[in-house]
PDB file of N, CA and C in Angstrom:
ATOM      1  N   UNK A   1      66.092 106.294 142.263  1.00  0.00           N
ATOM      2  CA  UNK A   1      66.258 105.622 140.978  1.00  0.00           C
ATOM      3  C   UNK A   1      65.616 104.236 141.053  1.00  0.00           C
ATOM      4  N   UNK A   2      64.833 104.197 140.206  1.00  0.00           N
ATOM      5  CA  UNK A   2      64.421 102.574 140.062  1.00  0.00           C
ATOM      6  C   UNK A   2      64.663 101.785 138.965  1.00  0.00           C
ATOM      7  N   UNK A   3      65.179 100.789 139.073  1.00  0.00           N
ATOM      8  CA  UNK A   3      65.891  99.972 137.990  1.00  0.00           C
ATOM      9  C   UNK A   3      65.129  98.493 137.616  1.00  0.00           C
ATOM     10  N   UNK A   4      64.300  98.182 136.666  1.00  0.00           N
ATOM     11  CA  UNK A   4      63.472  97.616 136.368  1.00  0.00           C
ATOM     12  C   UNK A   4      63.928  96.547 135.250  1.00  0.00           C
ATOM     13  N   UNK A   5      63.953  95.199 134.846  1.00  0.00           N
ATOM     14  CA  UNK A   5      64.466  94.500 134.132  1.00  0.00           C
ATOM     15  C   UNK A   5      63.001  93.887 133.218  1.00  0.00           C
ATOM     16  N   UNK A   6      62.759  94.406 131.744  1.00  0.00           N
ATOM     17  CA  UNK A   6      62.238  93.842 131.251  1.00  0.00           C
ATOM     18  C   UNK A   6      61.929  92.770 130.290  1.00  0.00           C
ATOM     19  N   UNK A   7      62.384  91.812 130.361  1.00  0.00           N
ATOM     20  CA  UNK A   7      62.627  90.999 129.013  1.00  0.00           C
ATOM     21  C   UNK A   7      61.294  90.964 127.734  1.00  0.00           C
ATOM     22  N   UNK A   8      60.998  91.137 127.747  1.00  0.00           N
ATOM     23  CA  UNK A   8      59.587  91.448 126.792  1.00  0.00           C
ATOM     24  C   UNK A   8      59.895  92.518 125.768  1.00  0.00           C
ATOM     25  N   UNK A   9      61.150  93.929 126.176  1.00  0.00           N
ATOM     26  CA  UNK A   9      61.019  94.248 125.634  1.00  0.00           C
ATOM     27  C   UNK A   9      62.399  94.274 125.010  1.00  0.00           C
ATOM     28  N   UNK A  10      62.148  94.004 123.438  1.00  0.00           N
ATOM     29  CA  UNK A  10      62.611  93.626 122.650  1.00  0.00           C
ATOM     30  C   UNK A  10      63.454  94.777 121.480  1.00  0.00           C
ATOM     31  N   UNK A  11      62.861  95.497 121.037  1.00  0.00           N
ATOM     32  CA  UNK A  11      63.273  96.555 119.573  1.00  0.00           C
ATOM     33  C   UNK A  11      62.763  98.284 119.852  1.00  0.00           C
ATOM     34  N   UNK A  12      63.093  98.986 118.998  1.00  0.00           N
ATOM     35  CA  UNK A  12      62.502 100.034 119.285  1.00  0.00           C
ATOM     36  C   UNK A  12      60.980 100.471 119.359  1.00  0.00           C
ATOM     37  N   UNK A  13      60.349  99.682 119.157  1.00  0.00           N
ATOM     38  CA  UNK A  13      58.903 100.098 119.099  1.00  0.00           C
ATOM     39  C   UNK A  13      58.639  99.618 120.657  1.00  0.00           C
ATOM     40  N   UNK A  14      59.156  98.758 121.357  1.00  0.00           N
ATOM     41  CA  UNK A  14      59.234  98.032 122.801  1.00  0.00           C
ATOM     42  C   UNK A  14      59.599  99.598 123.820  1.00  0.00           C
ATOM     43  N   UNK A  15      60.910 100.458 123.135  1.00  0.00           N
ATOM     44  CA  UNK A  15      61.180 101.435 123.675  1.00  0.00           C
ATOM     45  C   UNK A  15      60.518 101.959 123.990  1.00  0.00           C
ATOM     46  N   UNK A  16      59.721 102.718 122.624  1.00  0.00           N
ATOM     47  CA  UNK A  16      58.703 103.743 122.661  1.00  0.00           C
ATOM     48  C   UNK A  16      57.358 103.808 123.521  1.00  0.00           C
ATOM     49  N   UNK A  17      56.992 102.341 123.529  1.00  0.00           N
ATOM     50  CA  UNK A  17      55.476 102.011 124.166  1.00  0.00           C
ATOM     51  C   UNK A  17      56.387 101.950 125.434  1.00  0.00           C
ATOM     52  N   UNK A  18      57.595 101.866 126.339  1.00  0.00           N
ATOM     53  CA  UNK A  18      57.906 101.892 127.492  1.00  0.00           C
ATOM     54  C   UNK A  18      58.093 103.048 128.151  1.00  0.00           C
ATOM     55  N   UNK A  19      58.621 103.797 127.326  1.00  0.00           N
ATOM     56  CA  UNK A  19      58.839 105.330 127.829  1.00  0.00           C
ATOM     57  C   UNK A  19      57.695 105.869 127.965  1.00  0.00           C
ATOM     58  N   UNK A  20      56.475 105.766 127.017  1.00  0.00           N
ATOM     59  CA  UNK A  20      55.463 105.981 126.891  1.00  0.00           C
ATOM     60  C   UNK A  20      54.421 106.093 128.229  1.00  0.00           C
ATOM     61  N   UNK A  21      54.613 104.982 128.708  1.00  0.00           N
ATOM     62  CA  UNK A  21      53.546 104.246 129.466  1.00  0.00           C
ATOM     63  C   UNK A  21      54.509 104.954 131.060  1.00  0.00           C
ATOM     64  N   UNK A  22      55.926 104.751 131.238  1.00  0.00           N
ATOM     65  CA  UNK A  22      56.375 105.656 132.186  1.00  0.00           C
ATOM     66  C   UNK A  22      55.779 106.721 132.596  1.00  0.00           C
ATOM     67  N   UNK A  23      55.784 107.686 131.253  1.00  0.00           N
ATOM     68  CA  UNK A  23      55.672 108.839 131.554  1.00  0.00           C
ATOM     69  C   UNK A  23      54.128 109.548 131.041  1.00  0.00           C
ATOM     70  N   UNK A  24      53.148 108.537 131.131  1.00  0.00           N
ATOM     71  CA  UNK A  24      52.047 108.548 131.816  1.00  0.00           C
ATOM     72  C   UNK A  24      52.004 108.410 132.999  1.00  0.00           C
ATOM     73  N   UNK A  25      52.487 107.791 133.671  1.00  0.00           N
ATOM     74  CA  UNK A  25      52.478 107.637 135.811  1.00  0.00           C
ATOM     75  C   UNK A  25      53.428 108.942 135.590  1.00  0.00           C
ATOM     76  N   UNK A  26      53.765 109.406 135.216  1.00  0.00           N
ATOM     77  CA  UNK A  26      54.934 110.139 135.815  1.00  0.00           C
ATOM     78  C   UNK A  26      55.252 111.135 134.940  1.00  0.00           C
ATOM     79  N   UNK A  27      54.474 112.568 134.251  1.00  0.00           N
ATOM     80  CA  UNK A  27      54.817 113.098 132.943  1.00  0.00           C
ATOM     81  C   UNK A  27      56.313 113.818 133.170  1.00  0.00           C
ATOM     82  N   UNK A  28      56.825 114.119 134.031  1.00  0.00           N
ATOM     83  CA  UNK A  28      58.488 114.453 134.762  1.00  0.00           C
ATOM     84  C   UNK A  28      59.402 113.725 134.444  1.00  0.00           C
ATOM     85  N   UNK A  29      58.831 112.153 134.527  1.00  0.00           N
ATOM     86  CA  UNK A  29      59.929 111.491 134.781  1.00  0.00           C
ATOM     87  C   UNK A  29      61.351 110.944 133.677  1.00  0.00           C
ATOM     88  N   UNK A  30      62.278 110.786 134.383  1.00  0.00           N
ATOM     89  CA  UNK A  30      63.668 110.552 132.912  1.00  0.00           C
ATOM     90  C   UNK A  30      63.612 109.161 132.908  1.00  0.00           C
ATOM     91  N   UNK A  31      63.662 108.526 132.078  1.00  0.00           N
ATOM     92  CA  UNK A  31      63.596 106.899 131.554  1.00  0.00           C
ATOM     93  C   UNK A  31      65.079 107.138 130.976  1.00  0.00           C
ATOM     94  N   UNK A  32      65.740 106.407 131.259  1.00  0.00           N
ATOM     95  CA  UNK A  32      66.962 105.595 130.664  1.00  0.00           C
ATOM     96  C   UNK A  32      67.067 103.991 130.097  1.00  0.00           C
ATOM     97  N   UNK A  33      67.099 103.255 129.069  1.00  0.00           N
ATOM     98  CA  UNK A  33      66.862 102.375 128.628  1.00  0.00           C
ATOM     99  C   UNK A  33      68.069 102.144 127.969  1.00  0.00           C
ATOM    100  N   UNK A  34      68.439 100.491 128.180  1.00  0.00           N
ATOM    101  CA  UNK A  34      69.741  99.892 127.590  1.00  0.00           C
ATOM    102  C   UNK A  34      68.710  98.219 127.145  1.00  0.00           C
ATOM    103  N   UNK A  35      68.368  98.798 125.893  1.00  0.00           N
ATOM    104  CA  UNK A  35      68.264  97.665 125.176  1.00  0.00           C
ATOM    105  C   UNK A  35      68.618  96.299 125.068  1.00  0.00           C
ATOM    106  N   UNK A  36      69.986  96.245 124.696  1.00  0.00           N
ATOM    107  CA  UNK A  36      70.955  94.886 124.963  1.00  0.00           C
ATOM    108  C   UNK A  36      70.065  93.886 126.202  1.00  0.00           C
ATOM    109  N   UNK A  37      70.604  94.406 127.519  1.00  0.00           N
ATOM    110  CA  UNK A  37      70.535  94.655 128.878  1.00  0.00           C
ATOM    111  C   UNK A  37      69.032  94.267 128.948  1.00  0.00           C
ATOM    112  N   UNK A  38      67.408  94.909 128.637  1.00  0.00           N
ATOM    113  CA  UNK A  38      66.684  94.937 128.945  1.00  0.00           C
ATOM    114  C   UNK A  38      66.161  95.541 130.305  1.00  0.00           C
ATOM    115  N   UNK A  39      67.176  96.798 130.474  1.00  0.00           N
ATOM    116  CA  UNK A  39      66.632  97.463 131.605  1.00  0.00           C
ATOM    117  C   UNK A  39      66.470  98.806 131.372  1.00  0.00           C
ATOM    118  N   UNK A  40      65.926  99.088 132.469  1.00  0.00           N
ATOM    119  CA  UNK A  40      65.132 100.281 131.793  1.00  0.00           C
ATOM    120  C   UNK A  40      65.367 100.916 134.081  1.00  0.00           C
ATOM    121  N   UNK A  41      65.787 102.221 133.885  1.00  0.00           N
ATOM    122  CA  UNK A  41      66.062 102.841 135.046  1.00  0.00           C
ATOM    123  C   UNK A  41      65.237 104.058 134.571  1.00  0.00           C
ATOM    124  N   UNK A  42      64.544 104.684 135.722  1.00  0.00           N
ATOM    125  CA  UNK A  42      63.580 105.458 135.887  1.00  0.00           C
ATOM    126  C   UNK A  42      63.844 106.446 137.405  1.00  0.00           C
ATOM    127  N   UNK A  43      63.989 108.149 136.655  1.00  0.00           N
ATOM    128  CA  UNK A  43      63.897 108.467 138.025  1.00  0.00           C
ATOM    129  C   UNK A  43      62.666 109.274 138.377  1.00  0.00           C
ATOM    130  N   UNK A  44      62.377 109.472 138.919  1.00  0.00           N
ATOM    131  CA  UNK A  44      60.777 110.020 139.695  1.00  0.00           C
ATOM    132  C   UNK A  44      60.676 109.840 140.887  1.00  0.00           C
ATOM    133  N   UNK A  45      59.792 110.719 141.230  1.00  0.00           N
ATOM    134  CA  UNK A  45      59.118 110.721 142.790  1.00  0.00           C
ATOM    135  C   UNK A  45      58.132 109.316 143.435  1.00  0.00           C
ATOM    136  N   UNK A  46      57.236 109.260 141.827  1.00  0.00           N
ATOM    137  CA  UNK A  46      56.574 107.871 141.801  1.00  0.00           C
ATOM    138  C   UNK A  46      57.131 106.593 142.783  1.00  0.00           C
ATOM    139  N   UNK A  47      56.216 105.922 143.430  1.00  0.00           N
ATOM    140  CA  UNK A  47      56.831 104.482 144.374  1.00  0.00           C
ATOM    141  C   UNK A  47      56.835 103.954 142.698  1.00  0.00           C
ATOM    142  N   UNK A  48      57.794 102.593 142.592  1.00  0.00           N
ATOM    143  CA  UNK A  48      58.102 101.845 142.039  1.00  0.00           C
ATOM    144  C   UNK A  48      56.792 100.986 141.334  1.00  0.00           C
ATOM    145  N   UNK A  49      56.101 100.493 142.317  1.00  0.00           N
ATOM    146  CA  UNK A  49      54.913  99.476 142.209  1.00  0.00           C
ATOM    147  C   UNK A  49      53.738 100.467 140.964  1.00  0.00           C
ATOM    148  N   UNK A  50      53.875 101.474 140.688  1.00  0.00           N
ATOM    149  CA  UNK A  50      52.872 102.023 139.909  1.00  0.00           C
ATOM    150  C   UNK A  50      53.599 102.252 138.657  1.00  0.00           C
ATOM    151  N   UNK A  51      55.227 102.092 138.331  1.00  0.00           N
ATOM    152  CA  UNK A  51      55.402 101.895 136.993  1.00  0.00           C
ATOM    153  C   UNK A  51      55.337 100.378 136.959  1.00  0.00           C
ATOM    154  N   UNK A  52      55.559  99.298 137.820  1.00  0.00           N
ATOM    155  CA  UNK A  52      55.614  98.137 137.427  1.00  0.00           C
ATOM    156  C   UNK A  52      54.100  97.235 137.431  1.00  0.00           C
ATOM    157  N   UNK A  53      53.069  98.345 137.968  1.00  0.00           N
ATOM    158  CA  UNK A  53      51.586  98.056 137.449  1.00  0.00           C
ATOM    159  C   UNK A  53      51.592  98.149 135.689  1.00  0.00           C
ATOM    160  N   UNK A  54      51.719  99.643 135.768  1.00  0.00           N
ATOM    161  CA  UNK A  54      51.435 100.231 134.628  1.00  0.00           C
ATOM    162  C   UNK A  54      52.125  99.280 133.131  1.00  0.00           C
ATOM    163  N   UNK A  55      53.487  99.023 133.348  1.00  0.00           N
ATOM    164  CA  UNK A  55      54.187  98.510 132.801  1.00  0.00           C
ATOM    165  C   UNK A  55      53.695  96.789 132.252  1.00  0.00           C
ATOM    166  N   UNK A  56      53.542  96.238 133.482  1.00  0.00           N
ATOM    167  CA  UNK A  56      52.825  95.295 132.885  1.00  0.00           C
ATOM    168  C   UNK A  56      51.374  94.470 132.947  1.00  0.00           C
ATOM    169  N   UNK A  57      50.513  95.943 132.940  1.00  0.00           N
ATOM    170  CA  UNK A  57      49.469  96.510 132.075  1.00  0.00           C
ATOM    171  C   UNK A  57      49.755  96.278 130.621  1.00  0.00           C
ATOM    172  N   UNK A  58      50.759  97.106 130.009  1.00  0.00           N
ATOM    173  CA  UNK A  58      51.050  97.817 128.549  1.00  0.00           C
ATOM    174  C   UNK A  58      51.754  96.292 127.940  1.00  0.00           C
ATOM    175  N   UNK A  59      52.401  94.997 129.154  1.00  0.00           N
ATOM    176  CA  UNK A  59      52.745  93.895 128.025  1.00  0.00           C
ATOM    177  C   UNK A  59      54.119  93.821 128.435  1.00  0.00           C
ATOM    178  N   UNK A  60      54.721  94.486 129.113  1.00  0.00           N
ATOM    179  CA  UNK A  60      55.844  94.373 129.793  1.00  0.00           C
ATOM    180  C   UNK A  60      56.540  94.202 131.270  1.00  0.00           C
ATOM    181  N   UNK A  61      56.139  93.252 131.698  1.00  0.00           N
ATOM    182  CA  UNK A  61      56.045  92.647 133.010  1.00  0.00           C
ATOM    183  C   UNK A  61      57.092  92.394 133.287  1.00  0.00           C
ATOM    184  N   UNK A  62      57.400  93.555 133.986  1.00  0.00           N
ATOM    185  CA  UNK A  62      59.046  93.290 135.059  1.00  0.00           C
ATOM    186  C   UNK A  62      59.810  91.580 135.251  1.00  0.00           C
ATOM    187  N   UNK A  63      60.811  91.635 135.292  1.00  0.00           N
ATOM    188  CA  UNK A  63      61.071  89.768 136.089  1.00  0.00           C
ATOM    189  C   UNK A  63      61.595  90.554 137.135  1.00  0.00           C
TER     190      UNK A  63
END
């Protein structure tokens, strides 16, 4: 499980382009997202470092 904290993302359209961009590295993978919170848990086989490329690639850069 990897548990990723994004503050960037903000509303549902933030969701969509996140899950999105996940599950491009990873078309398998389950995204769980708590809005409020700004985290976003991901499970996959994927190392970590290639959703948190990808991620903020797309504008959403881990803290």
């Amino acid at each position: 499980m990897i548990e990723l904290t994004l503050p960037d993302m903000t509303c549902g359209h933030c969701v969509k382009a996140v899950t999105q961009t996940v599950q491009q590295v990873d078309a398998a993978a389950q995204v769980h997202i708590d809005l409020p919170t700004h985290k976003v848990q991901i499970e996959s086989g994927q190392p970590a470092g290639l959703f948190k490329a990808a991620l903020a690639d797309e504008g959403y850069p881990p803290a």
